[in-house]
Protein backbone atom coordinates (compact mmCIF):
# COMPACT_ATOMS: atom_id res chain seq x y z
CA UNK A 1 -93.35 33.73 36.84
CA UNK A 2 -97.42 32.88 37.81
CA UNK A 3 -97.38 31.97 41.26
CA UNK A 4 -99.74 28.67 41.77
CA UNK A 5 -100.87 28.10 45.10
CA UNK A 6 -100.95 25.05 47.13
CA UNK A 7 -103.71 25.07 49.64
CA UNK A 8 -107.45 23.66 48.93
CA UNK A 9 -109.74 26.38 47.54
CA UNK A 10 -113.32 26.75 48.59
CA UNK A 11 -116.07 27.61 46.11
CA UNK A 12 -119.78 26.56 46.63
CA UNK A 13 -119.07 25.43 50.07
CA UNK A 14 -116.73 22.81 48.45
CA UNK A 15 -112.91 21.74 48.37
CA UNK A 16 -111.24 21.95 45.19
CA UNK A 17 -108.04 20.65 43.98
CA UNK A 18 -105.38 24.16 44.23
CA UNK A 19 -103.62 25.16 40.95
CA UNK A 20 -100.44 23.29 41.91
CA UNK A 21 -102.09 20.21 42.76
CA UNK A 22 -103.78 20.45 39.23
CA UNK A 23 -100.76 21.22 37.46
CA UNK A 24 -99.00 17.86 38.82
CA UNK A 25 -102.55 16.25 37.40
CA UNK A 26 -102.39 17.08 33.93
CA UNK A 27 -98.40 16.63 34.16
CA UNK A 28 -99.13 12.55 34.54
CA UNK A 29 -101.19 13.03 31.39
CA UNK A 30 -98.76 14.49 29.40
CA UNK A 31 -95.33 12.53 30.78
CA UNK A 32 -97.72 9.12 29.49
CA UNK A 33 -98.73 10.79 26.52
CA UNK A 34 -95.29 10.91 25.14
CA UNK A 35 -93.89 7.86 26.79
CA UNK A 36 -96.99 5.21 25.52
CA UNK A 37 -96.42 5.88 22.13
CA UNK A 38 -93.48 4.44 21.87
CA UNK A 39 -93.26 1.83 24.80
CA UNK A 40 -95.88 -0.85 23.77
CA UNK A 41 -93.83 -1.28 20.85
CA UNK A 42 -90.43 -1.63 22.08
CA UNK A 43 -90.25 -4.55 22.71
CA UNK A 44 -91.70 -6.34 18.85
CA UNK A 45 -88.94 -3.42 17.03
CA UNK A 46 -86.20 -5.29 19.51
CA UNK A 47 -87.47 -9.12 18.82
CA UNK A 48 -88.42 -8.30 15.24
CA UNK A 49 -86.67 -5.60 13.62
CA UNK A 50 -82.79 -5.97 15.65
CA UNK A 51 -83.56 -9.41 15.67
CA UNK A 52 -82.99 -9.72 19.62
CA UNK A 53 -83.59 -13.30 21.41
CA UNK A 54 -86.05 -13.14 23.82
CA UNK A 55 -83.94 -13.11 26.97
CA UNK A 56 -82.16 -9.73 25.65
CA UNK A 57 -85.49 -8.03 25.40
CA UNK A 58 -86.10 -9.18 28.46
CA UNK A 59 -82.95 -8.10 29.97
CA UNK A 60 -83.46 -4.18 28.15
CA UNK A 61 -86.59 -4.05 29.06
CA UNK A 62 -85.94 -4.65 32.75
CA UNK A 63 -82.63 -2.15 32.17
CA UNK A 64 -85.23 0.44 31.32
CA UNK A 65 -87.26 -0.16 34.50
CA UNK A 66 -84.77 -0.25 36.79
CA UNK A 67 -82.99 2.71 35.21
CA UNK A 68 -86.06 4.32 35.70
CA UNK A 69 -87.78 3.00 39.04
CA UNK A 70 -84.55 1.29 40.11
CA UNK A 71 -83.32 4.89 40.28
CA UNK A 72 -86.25 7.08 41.44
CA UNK A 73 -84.53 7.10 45.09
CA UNK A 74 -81.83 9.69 43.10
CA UNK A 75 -84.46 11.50 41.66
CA UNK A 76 -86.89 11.84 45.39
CA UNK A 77 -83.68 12.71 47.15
CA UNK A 78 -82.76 15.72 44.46
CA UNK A 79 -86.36 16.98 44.66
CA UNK A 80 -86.17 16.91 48.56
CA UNK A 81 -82.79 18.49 48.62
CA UNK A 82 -83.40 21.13 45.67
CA UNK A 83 -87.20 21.37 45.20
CA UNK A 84 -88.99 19.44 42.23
CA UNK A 85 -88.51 22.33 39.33
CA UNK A 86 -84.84 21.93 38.38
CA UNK A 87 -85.42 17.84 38.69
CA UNK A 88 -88.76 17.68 36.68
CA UNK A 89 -86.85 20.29 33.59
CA UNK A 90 -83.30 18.04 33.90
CA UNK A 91 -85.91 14.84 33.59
CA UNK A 92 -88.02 16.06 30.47
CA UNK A 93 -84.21 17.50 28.82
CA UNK A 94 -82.93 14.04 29.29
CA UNK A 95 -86.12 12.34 27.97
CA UNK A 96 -86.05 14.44 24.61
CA UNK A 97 -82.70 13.01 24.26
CA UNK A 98 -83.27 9.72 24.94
CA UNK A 99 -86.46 9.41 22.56
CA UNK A 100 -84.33 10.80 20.08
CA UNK A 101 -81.28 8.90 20.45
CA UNK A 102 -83.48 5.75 20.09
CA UNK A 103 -85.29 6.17 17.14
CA UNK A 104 -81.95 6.72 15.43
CA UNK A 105 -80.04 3.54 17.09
CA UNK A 106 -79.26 0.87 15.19
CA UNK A 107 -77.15 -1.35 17.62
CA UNK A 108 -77.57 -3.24 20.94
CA UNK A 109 -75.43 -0.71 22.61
CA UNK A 110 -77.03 2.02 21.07
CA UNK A 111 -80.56 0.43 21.66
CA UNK A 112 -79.46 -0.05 25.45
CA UNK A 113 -77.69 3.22 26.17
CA UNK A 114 -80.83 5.16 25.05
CA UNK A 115 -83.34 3.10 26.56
CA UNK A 116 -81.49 3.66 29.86
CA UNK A 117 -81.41 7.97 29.22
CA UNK A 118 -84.82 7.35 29.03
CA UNK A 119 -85.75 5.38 32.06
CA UNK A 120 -82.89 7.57 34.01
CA UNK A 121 -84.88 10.70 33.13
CA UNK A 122 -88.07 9.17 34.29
CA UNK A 123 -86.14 8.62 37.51
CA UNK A 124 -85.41 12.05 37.95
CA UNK A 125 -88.86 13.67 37.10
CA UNK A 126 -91.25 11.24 37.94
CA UNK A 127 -90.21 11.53 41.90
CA UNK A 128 -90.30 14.73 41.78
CA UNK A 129 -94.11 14.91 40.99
CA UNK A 130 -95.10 11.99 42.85
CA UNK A 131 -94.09 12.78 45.64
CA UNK A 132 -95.32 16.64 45.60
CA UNK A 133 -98.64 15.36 44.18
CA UNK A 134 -99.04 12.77 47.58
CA UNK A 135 -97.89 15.81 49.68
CA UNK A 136 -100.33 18.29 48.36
CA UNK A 137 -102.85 15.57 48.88
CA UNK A 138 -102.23 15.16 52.71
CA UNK A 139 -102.78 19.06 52.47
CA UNK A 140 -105.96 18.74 50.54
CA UNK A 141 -106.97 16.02 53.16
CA UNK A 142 -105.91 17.89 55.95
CA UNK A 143 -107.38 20.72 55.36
CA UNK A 144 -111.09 19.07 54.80
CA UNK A 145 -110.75 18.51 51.06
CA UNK A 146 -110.79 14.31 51.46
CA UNK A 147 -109.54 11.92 50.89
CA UNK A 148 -106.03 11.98 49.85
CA UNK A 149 -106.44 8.47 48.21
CA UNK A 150 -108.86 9.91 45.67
CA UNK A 151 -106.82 12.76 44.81
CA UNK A 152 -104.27 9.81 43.56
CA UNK A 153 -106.80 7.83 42.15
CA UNK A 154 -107.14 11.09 39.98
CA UNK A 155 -103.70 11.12 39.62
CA UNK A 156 -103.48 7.76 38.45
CA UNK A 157 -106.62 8.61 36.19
CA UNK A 158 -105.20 11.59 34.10
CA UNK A 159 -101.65 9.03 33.70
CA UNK A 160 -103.96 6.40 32.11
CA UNK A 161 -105.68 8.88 29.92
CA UNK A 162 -102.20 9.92 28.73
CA UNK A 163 -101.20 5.72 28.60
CA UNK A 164 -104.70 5.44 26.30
CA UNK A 165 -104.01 7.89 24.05
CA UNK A 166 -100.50 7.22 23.63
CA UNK A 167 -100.49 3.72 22.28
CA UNK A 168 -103.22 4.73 19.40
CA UNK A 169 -101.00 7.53 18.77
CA UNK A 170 -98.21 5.21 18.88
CA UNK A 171 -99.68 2.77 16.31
CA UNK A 172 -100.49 5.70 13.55
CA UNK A 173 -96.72 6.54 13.34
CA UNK A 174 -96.34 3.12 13.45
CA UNK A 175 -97.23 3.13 10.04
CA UNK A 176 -94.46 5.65 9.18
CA UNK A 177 -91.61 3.58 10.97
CA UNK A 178 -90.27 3.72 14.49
CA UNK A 179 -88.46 6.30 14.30
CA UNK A 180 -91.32 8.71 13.62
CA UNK A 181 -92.91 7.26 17.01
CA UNK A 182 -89.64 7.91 19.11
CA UNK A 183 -89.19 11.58 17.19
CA UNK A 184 -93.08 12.24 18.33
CA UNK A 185 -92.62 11.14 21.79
CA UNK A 186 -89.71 13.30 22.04
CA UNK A 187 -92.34 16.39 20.73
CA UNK A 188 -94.32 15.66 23.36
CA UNK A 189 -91.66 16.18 25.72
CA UNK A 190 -90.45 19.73 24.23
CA UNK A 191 -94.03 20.85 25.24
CA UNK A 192 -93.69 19.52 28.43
CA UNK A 193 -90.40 21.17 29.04
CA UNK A 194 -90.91 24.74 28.01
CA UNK A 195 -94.91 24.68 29.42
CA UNK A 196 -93.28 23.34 33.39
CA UNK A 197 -90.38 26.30 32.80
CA UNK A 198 -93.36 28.83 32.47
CA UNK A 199 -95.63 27.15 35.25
CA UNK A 200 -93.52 25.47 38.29
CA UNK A 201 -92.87 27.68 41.09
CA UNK A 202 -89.46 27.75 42.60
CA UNK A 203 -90.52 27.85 45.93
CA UNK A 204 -93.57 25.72 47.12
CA UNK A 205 -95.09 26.78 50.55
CA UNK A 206 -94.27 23.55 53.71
CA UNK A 207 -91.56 22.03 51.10
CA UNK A 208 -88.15 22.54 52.74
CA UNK A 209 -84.65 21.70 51.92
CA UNK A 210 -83.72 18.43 53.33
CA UNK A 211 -80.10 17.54 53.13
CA UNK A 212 -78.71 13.46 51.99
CA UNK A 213 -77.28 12.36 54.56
CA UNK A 214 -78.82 9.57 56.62
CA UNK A 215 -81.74 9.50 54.61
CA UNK A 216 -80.95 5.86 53.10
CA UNK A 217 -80.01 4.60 56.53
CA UNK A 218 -83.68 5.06 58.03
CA UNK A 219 -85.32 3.45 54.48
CA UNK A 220 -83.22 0.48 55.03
CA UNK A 221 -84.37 0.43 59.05
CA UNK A 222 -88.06 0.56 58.07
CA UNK A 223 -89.03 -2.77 57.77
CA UNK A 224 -93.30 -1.91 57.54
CA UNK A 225 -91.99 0.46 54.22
CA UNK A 226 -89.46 -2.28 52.71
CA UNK A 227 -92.49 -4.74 52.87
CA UNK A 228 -94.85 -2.12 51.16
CA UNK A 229 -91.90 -1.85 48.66
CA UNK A 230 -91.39 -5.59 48.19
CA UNK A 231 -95.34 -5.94 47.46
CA UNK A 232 -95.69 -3.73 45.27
CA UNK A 233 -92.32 -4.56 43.49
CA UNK A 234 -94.63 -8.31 42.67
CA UNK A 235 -96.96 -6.11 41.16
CA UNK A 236 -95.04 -4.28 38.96
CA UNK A 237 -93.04 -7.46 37.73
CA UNK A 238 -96.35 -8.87 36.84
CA UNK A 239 -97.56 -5.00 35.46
CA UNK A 240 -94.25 -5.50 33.05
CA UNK A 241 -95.77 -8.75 31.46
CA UNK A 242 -97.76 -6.21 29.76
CA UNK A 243 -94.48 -5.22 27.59
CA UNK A 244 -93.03 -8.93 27.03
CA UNK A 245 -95.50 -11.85 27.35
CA UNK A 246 -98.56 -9.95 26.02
CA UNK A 247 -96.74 -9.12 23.10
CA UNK A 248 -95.85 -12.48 22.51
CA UNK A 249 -99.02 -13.97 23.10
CA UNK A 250 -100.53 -11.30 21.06
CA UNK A 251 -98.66 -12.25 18.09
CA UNK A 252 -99.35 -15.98 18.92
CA UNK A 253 -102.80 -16.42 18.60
CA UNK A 254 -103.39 -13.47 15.49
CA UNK A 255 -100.06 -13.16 14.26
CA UNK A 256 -99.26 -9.69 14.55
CA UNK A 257 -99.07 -6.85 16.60
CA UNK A 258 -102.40 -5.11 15.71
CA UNK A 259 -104.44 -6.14 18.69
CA UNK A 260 -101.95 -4.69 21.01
CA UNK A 261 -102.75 -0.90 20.57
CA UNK A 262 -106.01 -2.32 21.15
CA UNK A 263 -105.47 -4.24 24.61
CA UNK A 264 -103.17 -1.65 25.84
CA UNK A 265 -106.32 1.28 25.00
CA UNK A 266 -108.90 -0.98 27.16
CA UNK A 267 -106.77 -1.08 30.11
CA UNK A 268 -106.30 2.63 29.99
CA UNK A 269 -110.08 2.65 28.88
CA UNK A 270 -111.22 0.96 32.46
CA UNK A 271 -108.93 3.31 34.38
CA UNK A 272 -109.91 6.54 32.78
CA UNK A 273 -113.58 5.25 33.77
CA UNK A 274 -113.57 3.19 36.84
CA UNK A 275 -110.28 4.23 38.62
CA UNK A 276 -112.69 7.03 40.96
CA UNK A 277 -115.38 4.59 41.46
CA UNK A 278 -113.43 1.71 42.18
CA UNK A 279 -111.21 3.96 44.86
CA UNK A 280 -114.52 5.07 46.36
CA UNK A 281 -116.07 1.62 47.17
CA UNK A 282 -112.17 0.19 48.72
CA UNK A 283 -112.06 3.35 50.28
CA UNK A 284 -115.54 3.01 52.07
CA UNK A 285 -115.35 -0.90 52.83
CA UNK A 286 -111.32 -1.83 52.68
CA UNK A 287 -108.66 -0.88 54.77
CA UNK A 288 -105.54 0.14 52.90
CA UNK A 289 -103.40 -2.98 53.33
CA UNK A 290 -106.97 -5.27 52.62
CA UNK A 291 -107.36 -3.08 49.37
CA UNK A 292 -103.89 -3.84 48.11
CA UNK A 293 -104.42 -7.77 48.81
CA UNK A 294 -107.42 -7.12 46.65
CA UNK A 295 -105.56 -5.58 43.80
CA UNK A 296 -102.47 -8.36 43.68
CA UNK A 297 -104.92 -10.92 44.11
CA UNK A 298 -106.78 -9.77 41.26
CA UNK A 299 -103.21 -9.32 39.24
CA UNK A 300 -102.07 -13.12 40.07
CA UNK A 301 -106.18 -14.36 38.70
CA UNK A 302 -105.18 -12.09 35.30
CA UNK A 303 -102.24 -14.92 34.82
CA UNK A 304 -104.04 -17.64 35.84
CA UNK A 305 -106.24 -17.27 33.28
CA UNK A 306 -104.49 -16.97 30.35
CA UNK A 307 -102.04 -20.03 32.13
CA UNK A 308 -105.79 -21.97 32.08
CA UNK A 309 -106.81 -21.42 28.31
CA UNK A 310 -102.80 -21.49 27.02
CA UNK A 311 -102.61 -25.29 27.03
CA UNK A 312 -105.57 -25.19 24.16
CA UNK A 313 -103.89 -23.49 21.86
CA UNK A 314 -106.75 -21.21 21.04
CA UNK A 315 -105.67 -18.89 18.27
CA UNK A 316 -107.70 -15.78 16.25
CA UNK A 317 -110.40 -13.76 17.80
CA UNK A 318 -111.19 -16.65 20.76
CA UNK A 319 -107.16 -16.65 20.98
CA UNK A 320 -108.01 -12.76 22.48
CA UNK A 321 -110.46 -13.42 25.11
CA UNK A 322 -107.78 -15.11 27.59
CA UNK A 323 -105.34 -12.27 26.55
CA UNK A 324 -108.13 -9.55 27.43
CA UNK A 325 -109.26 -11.57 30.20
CA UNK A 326 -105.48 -11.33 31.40
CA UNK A 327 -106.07 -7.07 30.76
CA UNK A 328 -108.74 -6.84 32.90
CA UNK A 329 -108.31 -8.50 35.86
CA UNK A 330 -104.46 -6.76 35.83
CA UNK A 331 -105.88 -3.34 35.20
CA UNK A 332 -108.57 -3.63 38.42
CA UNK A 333 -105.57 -4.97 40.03
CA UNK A 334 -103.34 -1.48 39.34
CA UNK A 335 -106.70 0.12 40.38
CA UNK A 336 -106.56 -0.89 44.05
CA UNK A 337 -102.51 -1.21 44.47
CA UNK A 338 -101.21 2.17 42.95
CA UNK A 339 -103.24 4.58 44.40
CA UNK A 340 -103.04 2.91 47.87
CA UNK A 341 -99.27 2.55 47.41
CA UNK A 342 -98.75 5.97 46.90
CA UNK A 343 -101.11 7.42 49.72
CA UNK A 344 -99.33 4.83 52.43
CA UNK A 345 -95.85 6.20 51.91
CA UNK A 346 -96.67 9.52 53.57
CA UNK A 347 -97.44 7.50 56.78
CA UNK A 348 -94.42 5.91 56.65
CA UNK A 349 -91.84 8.32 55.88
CA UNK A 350 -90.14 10.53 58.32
CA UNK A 351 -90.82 14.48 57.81
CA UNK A 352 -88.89 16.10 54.79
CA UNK A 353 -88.03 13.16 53.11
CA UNK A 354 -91.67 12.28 51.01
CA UNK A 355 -89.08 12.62 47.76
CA UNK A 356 -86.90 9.91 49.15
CA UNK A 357 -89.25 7.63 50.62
CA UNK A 358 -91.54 7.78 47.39
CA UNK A 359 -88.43 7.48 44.92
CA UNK A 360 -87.47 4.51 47.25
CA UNK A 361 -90.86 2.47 46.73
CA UNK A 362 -90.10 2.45 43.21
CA UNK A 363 -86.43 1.83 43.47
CA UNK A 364 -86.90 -1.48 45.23
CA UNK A 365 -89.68 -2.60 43.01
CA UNK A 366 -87.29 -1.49 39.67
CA UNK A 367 -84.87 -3.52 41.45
CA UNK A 368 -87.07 -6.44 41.62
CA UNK A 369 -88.45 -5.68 38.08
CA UNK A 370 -84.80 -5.89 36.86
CA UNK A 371 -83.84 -9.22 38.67
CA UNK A 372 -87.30 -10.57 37.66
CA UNK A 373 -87.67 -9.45 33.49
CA UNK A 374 -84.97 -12.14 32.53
CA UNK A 375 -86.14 -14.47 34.81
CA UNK A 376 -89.54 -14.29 32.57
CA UNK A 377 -88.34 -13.59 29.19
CA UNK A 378 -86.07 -16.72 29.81
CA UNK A 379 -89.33 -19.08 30.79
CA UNK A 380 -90.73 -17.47 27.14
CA UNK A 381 -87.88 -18.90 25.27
CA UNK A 382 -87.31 -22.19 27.28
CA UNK A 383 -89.88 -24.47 25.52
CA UNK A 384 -91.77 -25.18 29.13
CA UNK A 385 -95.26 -26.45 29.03
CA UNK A 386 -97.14 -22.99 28.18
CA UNK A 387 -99.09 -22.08 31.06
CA UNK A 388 -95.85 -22.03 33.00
CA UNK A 389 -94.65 -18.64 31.92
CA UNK A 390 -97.92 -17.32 33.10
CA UNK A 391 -98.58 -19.45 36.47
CA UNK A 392 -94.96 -18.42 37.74
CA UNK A 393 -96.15 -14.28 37.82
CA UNK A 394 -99.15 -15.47 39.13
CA UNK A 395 -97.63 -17.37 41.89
CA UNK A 396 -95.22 -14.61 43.22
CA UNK A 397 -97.79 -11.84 43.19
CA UNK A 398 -100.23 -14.05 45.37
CA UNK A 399 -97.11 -14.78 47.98
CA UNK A 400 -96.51 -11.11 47.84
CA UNK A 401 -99.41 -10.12 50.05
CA UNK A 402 -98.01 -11.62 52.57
CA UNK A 403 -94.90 -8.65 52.45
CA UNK A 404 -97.43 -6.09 53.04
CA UNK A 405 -97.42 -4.07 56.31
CA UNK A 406 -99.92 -4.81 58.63
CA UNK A 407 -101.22 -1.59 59.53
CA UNK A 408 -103.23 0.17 58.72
């Protein structure tokens, strides 16, 4: 098996980014690669093809986040008790399954069952790399490499290439049927599986074996991490608007889906492009709990405007502008939280549990996500005056900063 090693390697009397650390890179690419060209469209093949009301693609949605964030702390612990290679192949196994199983189900139960495989698998993988990619980083920083925050902004970078090309990849098989999406997504997958078989190493250098018990106990005692995890649980409520009011308002103001692909490709666009700068500048002039007030701030202004222009019932191309307004400001939003999100946990975990502590920043916020996704398909379907829907997301991500720890 190649061996990849994990410390910083110098060449031209610069730091770069060790095999292992690149590895869990390009693996972001490739998990959103396969899982973006079938998402965006989950939820108009539930509302339009099942015929599903609104609150019940609300409430499968959220079922698929919280079976997949909701469940990450499973996934963290199992990498930090048995190392991230048997987690990351059970993960991708499970999410071949899952794609698979959906494209072929033609009930509720069916439609629900596999959407929860697939956010389950997700919870077992995802972790796994997260958390090894934030610890390599502190190695890379420690070691003179940088800043571990832009070593996530590139990890958050290579995921959004993968989220851009998936949707456009997405919408071709679109034209075959859904099916053919969910069968390709599942591909994807099959590559990931046997290439991460071939490539992780079972042992990784300064990553022990740290056993369950009384792990949970000191999350729930960590009041500075629950708050991180509350705020950036807002976030990713309002990030999930993506998949259930900007479809809807999508199909509102053109009356279809074909603008979506679209949308969904310029916020991956501005990442793939901006996410390094933008990390760069917060990272020279913003603290890290002042850059993620920036970014939910920014997230709660995406709402407001579309809440603004939804009362004129603007509708074709000028229908758009709110809508990609709305993309925008949410996408330099994810720019400042997720990175920072992901490079605070290490300060706030206790040694040997990085796994746990990052699959418990997601598990909280899936938690949230799941509480939260009927809440907000229900306001779609309710008949309020329309900017509601969109002020109320835009209300509880500004309260949110509050929930953020206060140092550093």
């Amino acid at each position: 098996m190649t061996s990849l090693s994990t410390g910083p390697h110098k060449a031209s009397g610069r730091s770069r980014l060790s095999p292992l650390l690149r590895l869990l890179i390009l693996t972001q690419l490739a998990f959103n690669l396969g899982f973006y060209a079938v998402l965006p469209f989950l939820s108009a093949h539930l509302g339009q093809a099942m015929g599903m009301a609104g609150w019940l693609v609300g409430l499968v949605l959220g079922l698929r986040t919280f079976s997949q964030q909701g469940l990450f702390v499973v996934g963290g612990a199992l990498a930090d008790r048995y190392g991230i290679r048997p987690v990351v192949l059970a993960g991708c196994a499970l999410r071949i399954a899952g794609f698979v199983w959906l494209g072929y189900a033609e009930r509720t139960w069916a439609v629900i069952c596999a959407v929860a495989l697939i956010g389950f698998a997700a919870a077992l993988f995802s972790p796994a790399v997260e958390s090894e990619a934030a610890r390599q980083a502190v190695v890379w920083e420690e070691a003179g490499g940088g800043s571990r925050t832009r070593v996530l902004a590139l990890f958050t970078v290579a995921g959004q290439a993968g989220a851009f090309v998936g949707p456009l990849l997405g919408a071709l098989l679109l034209a075959v049927d859904f099916r053919t999406a969910c069968l390709a997504g599942a591909g994807v997958f099959v590559l990931v599986l046997a290439g991460h078989a071939r490539l992780l190493p079972q042992r990784i250098p300064g990553r022990g074996r740290t056993p369950f018990r009384g792990g949970l106990r000191l999350v729930l005692r960590n009041r500075p991490f629950l708050g991180l995890c509350c705020a950036y649980g807002a976030y990713l409520l309002a990030y999930n608007q993506m998949y259930l009011a900007l479809p809807e308002e999508v199909e509102r103001v053109t009356g279809s889906q074909t603008a979506l692909a679209w949308l969904f490709a310029l916020s991956s666009l501005l990442v793939v492009t901006a996410q390094l700068p933008v990390t760069r500048w917060a990272g020279e002039r913003l603290a890290m709990r002042r850059s993620m007030a920036a970014g939910l701030l920014l997230v709660a202004a995406g709402f407001a405007v579309v809440a603004a222009a939804r009362p004129a019932g603007w509708s074709g191309t000028a229908g758009l502008v709110p809508a990609a307004g709305f993309v925008v400001l949410l996408t330099l939003g994810q720019m400042l939280v997720v990175p920072v999100a992901r490079a605070w946990v290490p300060d706030l975990a206790e040694e040997g549990r990085i796994g746990l502590y990052t699959g418990a920043l997601s598990s909280v916020s899936g938690l949230i996500v799941l509480l939260g996704s009927s809440a907000t398909g229900t306001l779609l379907d309710a008949g309020l005056p329309p900017a509601v829907p969109w002020l109320v997301p835009a209300a509880v991500t500004a309260v949110a900063v509050g929930l953020l720890p206060r140092r550093p």
